[in-house]
Protein backbone atom coordinates (compact mmCIF):
# COMPACT_ATOMS: atom_id res chain seq x y z
CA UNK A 1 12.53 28.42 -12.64
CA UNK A 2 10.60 25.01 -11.05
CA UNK A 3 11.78 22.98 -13.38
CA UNK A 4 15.55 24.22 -13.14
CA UNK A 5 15.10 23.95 -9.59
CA UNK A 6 14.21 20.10 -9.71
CA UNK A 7 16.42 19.35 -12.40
CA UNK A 8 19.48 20.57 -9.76
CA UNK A 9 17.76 18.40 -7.59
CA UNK A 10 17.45 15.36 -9.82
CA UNK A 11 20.98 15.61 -10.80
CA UNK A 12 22.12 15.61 -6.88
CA UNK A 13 20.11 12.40 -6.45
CA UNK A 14 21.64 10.58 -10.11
CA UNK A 15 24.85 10.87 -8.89
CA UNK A 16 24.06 9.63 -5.20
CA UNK A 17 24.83 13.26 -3.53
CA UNK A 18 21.24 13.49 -2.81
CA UNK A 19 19.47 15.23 0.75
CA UNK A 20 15.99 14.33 2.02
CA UNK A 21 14.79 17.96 0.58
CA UNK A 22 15.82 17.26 -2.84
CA UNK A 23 13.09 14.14 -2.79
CA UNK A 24 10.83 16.45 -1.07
CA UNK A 25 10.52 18.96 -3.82
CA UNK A 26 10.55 16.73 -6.68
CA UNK A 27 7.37 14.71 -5.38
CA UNK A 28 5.60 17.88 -4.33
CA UNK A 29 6.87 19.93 -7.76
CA UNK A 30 5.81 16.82 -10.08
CA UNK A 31 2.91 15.10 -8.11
CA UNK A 32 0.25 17.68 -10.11
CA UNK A 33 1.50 16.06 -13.50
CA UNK A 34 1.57 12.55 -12.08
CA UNK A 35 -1.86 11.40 -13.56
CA UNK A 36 -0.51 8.72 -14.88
CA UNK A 37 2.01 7.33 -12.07
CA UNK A 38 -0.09 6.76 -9.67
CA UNK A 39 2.54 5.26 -6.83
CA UNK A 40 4.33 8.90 -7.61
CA UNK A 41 1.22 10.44 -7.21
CA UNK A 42 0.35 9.03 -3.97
CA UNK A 43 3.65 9.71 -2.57
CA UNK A 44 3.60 12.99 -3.55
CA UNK A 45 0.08 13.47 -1.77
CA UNK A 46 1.56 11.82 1.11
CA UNK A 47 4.56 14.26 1.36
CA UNK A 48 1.90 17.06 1.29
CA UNK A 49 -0.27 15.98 3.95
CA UNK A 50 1.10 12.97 6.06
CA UNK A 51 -1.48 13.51 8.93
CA UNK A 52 -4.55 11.66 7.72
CA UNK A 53 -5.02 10.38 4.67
CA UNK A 54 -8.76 10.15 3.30
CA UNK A 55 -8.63 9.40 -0.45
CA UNK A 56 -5.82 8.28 -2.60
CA UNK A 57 -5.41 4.91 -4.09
CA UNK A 58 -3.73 3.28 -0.89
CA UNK A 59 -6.29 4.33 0.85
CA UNK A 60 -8.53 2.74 -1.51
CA UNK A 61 -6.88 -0.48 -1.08
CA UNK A 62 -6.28 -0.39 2.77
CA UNK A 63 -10.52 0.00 2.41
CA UNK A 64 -10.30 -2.77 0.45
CA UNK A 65 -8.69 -4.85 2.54
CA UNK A 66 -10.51 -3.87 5.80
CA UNK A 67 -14.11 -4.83 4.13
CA UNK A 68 -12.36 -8.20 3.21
CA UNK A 69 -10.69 -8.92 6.47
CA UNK A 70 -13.78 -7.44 8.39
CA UNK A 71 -16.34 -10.12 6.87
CA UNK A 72 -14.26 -12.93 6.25
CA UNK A 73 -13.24 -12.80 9.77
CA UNK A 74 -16.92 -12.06 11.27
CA UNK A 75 -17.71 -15.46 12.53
CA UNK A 76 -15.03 -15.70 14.25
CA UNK A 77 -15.91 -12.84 16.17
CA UNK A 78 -18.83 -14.22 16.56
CA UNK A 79 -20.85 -11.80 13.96
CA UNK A 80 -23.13 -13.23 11.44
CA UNK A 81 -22.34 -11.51 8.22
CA UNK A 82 -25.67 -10.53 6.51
CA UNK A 83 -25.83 -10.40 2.39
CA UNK A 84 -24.79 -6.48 2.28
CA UNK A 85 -21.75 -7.42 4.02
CA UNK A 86 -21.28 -10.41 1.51
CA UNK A 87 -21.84 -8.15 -1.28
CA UNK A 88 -18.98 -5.22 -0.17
CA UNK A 89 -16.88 -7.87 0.73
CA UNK A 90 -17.01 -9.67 -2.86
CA UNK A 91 -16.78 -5.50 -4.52
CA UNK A 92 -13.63 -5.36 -2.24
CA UNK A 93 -12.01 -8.72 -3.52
CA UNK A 94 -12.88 -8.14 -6.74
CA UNK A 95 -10.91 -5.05 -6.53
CA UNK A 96 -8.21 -6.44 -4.89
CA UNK A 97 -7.88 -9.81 -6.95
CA UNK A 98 -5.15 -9.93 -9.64
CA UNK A 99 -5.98 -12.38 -12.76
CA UNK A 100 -4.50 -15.15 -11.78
CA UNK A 101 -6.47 -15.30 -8.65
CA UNK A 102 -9.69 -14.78 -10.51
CA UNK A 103 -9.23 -17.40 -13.32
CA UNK A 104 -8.16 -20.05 -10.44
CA UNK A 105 -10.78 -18.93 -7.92
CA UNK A 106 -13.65 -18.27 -10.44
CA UNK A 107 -12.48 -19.52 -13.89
CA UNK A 108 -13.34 -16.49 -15.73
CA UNK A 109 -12.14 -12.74 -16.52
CA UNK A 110 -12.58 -10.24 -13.90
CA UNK A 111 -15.10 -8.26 -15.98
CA UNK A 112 -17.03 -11.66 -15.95
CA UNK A 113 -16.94 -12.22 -12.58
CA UNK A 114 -18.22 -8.53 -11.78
CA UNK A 115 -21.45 -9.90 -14.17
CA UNK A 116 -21.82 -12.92 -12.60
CA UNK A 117 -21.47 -11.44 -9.24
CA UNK A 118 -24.14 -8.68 -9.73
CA UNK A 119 -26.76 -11.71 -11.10
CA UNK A 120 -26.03 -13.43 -8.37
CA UNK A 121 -26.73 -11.49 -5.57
CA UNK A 122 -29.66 -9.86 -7.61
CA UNK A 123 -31.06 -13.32 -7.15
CA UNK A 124 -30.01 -13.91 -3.86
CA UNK A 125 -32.17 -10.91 -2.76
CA UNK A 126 -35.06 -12.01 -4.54
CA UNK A 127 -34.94 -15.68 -3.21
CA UNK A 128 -34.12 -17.29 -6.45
CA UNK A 129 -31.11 -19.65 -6.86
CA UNK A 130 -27.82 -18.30 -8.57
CA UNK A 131 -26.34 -20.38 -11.69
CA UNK A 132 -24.06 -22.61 -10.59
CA UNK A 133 -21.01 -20.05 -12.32
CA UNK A 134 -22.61 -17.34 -10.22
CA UNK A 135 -22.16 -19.99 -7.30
CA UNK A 136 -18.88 -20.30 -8.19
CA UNK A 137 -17.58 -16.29 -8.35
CA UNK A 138 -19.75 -15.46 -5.31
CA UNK A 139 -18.21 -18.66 -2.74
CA UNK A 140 -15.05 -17.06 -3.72
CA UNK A 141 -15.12 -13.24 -3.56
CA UNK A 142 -17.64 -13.16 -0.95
CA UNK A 143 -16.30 -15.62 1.34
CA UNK A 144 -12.60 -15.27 1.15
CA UNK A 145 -9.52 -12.51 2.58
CA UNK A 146 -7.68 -11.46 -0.11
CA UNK A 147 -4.82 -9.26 0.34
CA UNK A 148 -1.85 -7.33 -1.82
CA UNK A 149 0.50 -4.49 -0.94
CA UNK A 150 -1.02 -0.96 -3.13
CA UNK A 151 2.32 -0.70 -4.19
CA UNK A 152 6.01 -1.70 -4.00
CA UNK A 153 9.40 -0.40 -4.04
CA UNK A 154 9.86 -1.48 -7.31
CA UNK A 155 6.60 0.24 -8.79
CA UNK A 156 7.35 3.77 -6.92
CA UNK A 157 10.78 3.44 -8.36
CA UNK A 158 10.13 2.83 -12.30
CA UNK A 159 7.33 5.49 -12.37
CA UNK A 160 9.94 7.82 -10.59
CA UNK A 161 12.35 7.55 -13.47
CA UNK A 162 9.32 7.24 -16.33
CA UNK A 163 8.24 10.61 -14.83
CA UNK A 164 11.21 12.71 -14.58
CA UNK A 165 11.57 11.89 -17.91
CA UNK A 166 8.51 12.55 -19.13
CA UNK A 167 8.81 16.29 -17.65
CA UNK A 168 11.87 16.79 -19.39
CA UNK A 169 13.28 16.56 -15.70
CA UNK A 170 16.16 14.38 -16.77
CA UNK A 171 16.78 12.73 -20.12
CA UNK A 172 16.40 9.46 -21.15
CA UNK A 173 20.11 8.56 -21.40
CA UNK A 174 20.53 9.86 -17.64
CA UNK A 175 18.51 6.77 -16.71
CA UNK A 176 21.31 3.88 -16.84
CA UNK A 177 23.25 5.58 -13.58
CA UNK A 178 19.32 6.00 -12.20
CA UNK A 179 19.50 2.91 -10.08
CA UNK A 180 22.06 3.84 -7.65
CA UNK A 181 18.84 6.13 -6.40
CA UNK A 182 16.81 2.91 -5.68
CA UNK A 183 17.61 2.32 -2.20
CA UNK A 184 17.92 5.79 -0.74
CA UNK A 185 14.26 6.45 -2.31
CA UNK A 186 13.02 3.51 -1.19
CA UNK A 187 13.92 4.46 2.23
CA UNK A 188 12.75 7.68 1.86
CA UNK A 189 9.05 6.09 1.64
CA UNK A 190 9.76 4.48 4.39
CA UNK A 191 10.02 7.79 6.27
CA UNK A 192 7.36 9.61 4.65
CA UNK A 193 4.39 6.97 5.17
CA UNK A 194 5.62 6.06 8.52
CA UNK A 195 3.57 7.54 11.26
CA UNK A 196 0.34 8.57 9.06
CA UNK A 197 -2.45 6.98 8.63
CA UNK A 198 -5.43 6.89 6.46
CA UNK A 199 -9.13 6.66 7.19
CA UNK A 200 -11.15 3.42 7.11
CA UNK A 201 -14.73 2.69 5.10
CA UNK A 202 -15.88 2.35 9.03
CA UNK A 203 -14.17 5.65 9.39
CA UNK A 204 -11.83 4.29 11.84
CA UNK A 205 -8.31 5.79 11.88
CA UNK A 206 -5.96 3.18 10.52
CA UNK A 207 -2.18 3.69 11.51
CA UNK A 208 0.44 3.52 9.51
CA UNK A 209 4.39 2.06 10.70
CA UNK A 210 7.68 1.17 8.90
CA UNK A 211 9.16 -2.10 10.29
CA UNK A 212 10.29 -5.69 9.59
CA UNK A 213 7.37 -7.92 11.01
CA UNK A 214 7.52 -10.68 8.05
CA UNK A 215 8.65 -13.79 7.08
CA UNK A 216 11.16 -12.63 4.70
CA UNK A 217 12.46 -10.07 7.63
CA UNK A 218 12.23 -7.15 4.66
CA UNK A 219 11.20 -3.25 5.21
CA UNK A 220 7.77 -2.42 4.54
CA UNK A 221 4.80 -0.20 6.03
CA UNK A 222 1.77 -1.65 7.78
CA UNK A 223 -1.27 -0.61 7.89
CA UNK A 224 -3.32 -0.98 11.47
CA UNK A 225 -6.57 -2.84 12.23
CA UNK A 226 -8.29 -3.44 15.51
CA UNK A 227 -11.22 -5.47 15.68
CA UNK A 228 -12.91 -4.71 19.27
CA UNK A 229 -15.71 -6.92 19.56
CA UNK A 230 -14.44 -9.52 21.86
CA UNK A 231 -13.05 -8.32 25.72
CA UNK A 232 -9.61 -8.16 24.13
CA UNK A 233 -9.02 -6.28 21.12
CA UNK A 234 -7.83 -7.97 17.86
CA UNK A 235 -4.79 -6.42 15.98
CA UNK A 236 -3.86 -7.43 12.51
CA UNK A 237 -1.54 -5.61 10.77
CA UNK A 238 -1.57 -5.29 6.80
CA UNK A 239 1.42 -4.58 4.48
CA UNK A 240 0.66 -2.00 2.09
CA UNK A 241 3.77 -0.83 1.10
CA UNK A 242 6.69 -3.82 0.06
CA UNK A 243 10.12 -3.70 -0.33
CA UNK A 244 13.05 -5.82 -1.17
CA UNK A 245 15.81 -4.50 1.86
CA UNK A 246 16.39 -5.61 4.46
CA UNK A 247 16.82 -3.85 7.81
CA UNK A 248 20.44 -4.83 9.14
CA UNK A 249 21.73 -3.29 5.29
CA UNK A 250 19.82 -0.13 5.56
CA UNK A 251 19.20 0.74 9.80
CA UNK A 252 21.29 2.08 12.06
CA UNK A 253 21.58 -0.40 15.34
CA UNK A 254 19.40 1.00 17.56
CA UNK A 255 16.91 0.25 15.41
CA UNK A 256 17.26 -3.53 15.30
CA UNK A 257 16.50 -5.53 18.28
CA UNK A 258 17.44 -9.06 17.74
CA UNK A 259 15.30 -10.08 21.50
CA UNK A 260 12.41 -8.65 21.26
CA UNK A 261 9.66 -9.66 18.55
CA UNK A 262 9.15 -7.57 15.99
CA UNK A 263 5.72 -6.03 16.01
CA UNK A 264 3.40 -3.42 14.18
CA UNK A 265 4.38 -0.43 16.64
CA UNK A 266 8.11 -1.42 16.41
CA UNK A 267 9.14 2.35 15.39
CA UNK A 268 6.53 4.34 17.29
CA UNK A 269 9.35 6.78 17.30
CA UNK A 270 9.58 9.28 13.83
CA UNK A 271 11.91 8.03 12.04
CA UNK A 272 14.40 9.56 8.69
CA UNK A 273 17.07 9.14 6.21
CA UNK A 274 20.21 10.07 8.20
CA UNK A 275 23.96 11.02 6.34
CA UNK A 276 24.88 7.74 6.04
CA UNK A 277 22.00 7.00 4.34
CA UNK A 278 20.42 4.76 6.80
CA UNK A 279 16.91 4.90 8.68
CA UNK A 280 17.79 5.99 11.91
CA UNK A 281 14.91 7.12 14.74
CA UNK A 282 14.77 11.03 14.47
């Protein structure tokens, strides 16, 4: 009876007839069988519990990209950073570091640089002087702020077709007229993400808005971080989640506001996917 239930529900959505509900009960009715998508996954988790998010890949990489931002950024707040903080910042960029990044910054493989890095602060703690390939892999993941969106529009929306099919939810000739459903799930995210937030390796509370605050001028959520150190607090806000729209396409008007800057806390209002299929402030 599930599965007939979301297979109504897919069908709504193929053929663009498709109400916020019908996305709610396919990510909660397919996120258990989602091992293997994790962007479905974590959206699923997030439609189940949007208050505070504590584990979860995304949360994983917001961590990651606190730690990195946190010690690459110390000495400017006028903290030393000692060789622990070093070391989780270089276990945090070595997450976070795509191959490209690693065979430019440390010409090697990413399982080589997790060798090298280990030797090197092994010797490091015991006063002896890394290689100079160790040198190499450590000046760059332990010294540098790498960042990268968890996931993007485009991810959340290929493992949302690979999975319906999968479960027999739709089959796979049903997946040319799929991308008509690109957009309104996109925004969808948008909504669901917007207005959580997810817990930081510092266990500070890390808040999470939709907006527009980039060069490119595109949708996306940001992630929260306040550095309090100095007398006035230091905000930098992360994207986590990317997309390709952009806001005067796919916002209703009062939404936009062409005078003011854009800024993290744009929509502190809730915000959803109206009739029209447009974000609109609830």
């Amino acid at each position: 009876m599930i599965d007939e239930d979301l297979k109504s529900r897919a069908r709504n959505i193929l053929r663009g007839h498709y109400r916020t509900i019908d996305f709610d009960r396919l990510f909660l009715g397919l996120r258990s069988r989602a091992a293997s998508k994790p962007c479905f996954r974590e959206l699923g988790d997030f439609v189940a519990h949007r208050d505070t998010r504590e584990k979860g890949f995304l949360t994983q990489v917001g961590r990651d990209v606190f730690i990195s931002l946190d010690v690459w950024s110390m000495k400017m707040r006028g903290i030393e950073p000692t060789l622990s903080d070093l070391c989780r910042a270089a276990d945090a960029n070595l997450r976070l570091a795509n191959d490209l990044q690693m065979s430019e910054g440390c010409g090697c493989s990413k399982a080589t640089a997790k060798q090298r890095l280990k030797r090197g602060f092994e010797k490091l703690e015991k006063n002896r002087k890394p290689t100079d390939k160790e040198l190499r892999v450590l000046g760059y993941l332990a010294n540098r702020f790498i960042w990268r969106p968890a996931f993007t529009a485009d991810q959340l929306f290929d493992e949302f077709g690979q999975l319906l099919v999968q479960c027999g939810i739709i089959d796979r000739a049903e997946m040319a007229p799929q991308e008509n459903s690109k957009v309104p799930l996109t925004l969808y995210a948008l909504t669901v993400m917007h207005g959580s937030a997810i817990i930081l390796e510092n266990g500070q509370r890390s808040n999470l808005y939709a907006g527009y605050a980039n060069r490119e001028g595109k949708l996306e959520v940001k992630m929260e971080i306040v550095f309090t150190e100095q007398s006035k607090p230091i905000l930098s806000p992360i994207c986590l989640f990317q997309t390709d729209l952009k806001p005067e396409d796919h916002c209703e008007a009062d939404m936009l506001d062409a005078e003011a800057p854009v800024l993290i806390d744009h929509w502190k209002r809730p915000i959803e996917l109206n009739s029209a299929n447009k974000l609109a402030c609830v």
